[in-house]
Protein backbone atom coordinates (compact mmCIF):
# COMPACT_ATOMS: atom_id res chain seq x y z
CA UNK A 1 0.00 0.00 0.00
CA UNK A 2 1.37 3.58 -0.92
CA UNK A 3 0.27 6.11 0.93
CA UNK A 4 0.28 10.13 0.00
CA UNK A 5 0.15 12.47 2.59
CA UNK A 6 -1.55 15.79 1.40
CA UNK A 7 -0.54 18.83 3.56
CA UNK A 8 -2.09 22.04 2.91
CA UNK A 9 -4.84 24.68 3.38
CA UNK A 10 -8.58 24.94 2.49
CA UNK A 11 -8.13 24.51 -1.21
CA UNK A 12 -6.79 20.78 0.07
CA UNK A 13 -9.70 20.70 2.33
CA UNK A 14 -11.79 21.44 -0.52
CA UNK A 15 -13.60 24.65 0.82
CA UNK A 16 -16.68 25.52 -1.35
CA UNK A 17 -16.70 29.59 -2.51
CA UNK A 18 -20.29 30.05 -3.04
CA UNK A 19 -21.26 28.44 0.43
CA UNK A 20 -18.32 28.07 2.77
CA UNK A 21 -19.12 24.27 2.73
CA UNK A 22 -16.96 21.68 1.92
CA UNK A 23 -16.66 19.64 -0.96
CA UNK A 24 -17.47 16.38 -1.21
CA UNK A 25 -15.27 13.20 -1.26
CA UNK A 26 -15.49 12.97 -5.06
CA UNK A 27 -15.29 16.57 -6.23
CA UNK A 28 -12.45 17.37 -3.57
CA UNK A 29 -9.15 17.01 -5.19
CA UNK A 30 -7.61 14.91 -2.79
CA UNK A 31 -10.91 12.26 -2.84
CA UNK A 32 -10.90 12.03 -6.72
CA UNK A 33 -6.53 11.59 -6.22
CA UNK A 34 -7.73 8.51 -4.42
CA UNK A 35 -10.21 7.51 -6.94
CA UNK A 36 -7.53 7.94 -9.76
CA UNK A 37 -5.35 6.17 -8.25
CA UNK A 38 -7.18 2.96 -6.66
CA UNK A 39 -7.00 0.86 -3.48
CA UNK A 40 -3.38 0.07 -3.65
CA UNK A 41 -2.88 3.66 -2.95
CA UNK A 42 -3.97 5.51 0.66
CA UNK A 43 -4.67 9.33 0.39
CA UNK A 44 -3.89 11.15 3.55
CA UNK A 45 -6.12 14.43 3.58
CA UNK A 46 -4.82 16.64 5.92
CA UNK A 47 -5.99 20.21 4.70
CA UNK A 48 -7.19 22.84 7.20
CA UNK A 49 -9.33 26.03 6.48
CA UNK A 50 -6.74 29.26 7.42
CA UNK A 51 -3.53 27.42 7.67
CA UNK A 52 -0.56 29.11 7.45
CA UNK A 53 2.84 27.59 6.56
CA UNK A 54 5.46 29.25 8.65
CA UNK A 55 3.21 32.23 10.81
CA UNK A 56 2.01 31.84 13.97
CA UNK A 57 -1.71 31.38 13.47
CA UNK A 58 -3.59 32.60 16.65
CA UNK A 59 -6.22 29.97 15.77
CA UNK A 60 -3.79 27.65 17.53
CA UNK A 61 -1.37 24.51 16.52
CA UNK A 62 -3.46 23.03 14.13
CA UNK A 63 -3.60 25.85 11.90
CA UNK A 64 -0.24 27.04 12.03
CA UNK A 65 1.85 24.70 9.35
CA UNK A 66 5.35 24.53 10.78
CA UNK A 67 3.80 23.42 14.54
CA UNK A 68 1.23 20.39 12.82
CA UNK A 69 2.93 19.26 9.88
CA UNK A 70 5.60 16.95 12.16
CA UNK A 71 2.44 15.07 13.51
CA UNK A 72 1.38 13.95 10.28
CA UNK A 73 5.01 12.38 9.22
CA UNK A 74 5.63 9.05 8.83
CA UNK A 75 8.33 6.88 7.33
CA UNK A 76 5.88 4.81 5.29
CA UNK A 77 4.38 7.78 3.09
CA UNK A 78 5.62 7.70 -0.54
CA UNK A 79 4.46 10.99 -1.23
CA UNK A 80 3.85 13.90 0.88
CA UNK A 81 1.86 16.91 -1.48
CA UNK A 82 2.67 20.21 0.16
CA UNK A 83 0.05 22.64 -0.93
CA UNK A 84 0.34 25.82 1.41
CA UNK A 85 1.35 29.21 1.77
CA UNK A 86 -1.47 31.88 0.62
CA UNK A 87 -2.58 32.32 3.88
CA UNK A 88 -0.05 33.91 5.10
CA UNK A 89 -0.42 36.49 3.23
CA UNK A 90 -2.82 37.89 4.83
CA UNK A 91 -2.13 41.30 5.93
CA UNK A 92 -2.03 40.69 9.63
CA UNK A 93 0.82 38.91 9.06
CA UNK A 94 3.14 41.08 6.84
CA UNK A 95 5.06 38.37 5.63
CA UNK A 96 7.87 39.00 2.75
CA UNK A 97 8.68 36.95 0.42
CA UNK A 98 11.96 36.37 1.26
CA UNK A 99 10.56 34.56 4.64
CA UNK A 100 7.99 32.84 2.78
CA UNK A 101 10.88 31.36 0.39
CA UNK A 102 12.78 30.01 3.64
CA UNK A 103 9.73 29.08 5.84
CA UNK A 104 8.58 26.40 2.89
CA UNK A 105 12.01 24.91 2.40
CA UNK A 106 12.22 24.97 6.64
CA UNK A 107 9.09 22.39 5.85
CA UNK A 108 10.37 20.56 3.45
CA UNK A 109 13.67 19.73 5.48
CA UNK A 110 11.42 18.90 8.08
CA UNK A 111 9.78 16.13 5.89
CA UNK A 112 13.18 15.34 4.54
CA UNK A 113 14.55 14.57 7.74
CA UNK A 114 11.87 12.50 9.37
CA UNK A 115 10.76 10.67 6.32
CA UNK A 116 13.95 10.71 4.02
CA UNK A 117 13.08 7.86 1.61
CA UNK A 118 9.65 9.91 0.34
CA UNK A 119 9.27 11.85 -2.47
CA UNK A 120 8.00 15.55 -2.60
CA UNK A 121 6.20 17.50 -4.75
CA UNK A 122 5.29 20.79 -4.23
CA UNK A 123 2.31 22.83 -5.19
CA UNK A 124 2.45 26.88 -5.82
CA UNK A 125 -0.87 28.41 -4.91
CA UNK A 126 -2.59 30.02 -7.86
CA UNK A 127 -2.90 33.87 -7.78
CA UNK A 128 -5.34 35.78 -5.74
CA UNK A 129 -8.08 37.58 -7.85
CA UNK A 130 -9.53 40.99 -7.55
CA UNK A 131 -12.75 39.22 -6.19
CA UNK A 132 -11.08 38.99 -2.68
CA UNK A 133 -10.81 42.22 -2.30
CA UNK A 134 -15.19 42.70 -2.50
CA UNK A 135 -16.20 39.63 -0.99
CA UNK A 136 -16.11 37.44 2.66
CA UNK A 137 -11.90 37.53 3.04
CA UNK A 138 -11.74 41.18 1.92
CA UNK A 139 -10.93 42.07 6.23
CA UNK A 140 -8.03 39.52 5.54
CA UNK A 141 -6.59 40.72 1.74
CA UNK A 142 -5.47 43.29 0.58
CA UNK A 143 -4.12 44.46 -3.01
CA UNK A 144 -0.72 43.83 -2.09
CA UNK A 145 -1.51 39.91 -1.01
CA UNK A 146 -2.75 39.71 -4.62
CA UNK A 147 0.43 40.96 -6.07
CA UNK A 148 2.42 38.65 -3.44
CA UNK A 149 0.90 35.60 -4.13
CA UNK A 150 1.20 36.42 -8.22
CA UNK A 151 5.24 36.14 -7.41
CA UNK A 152 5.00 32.84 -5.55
CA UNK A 153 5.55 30.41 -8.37
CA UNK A 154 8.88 31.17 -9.55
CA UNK A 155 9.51 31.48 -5.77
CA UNK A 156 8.36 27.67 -5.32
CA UNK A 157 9.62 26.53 -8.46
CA UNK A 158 13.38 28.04 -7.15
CA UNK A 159 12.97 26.10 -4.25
CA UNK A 160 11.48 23.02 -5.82
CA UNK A 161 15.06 23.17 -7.64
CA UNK A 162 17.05 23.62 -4.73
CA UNK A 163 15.49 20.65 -2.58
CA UNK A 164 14.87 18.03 -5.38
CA UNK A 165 11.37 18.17 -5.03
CA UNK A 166 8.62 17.53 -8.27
CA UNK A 167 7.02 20.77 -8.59
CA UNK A 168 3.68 21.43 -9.86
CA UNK A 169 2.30 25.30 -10.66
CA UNK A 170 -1.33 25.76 -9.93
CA UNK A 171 -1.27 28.79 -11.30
CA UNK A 172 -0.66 27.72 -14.96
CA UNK A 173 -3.69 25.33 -14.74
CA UNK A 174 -6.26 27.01 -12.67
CA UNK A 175 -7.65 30.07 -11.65
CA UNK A 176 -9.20 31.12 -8.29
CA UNK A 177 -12.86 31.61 -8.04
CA UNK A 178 -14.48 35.00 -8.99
CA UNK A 179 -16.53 34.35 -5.82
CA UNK A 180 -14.00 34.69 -3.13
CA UNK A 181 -10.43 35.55 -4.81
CA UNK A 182 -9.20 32.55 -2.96
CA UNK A 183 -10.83 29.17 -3.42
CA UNK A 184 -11.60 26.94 -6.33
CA UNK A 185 -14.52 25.55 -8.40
CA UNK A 186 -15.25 22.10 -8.57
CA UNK A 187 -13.26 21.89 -12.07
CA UNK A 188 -10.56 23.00 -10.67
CA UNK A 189 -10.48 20.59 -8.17
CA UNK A 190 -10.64 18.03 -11.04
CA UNK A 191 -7.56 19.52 -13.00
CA UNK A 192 -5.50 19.66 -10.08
CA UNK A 193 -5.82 15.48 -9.38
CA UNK A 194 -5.43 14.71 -12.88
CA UNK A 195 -2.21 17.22 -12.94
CA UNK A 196 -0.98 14.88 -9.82
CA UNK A 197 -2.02 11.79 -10.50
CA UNK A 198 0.21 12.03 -13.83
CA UNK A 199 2.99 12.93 -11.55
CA UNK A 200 2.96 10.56 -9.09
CA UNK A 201 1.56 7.89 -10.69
């Protein structure tokens, strides 16, 4: 059995734009991963709604990347999917890019370490739209997160490079909802498991 660990925020959870639901098993990209891929494989979903990668999220633990991401490692994965990052840029944070760039490669060498015989890939968030800035998150966003998280894939691609992990752009392939600026339609969902599946597979 090969199992995948997916690590990442609410567009791995599979948050819902128009209703601030939750997807379903099989239009979540991590459920249809596991469909894809069949019961030899074991899909791991650990997404969480607001979870930053390397700031301290006053939600607590859970929702702050660098604290919960040890919990979830395990020397049997194959895979771990690391899908996180737009969060903190929200502005109460005030994160540069710069710490961004070494907070994800502080997780990856923490998956390295404790689980050194399984492959990475890495996923960089697709952009924020203008949407965000009208709708539910707008208290969170502002104009410079959108312009942030538009420079975030060479960022993840650079240190993709530099780690040896597989690296996948979201950004290329989907968009973010009109709805919310931040989360994803159901199709989306769809081309990102595909994308992964042809990856890992």
């Amino acid at each position: 059995m090969k199992k995948v660990l997916c690590f990442g925020d609410s567009n791995t959870y599979g948050y819902i734009p128009q209703t601030g639901q939750r997807y379903s098993k099989d239009e979540r990209w991590c459920g249809i991963l596991q469909s894809l891929l069949g019961n030899n494989w074991e899909i791991i979903e650990q997404g969480c709604n607001n979870r930053t990668a390397i700031k301290e999220n006053p939600m607590g633990k859970i929702y702050t990347g660098y604290k919960i991401l040890p919990e979830y490692l395990s020397n049997d994965l194959s895979w771990i999917i690391l899908s996180i990052g737009i969060n903190d840029l929200q502005t109460q944070y005030n994160t540069k890019l710069e710490d961004l760039y070494e907070g994800i490669k502080i997780l990856i060498d923490m998956a390295k370490i404790k689980c050194p015989n399984t492959k990475i890939l890495l996923l960089a968030p697709p952009r924020l739209n203008d949407g965000i800035l009208k709708g539910y998150f707008s208290t969170l966003y502002d104009q410079s997160a959108i312009e942030k998280s538009a420079k975030l894939p060479p960022i993840y691609k650079k240190i993709a490079l530099e780690t040896g992990c597989e690296f996948i752009n979201l950004d290329e392939i989907i968009k973010t909802s009109q709805k919310d600026g931040l989360h994803l339609e159901s199709i989306s969902h769809k081309i990102i498991a595909d994308t992964i599946f042809n990856v890992i597979n």
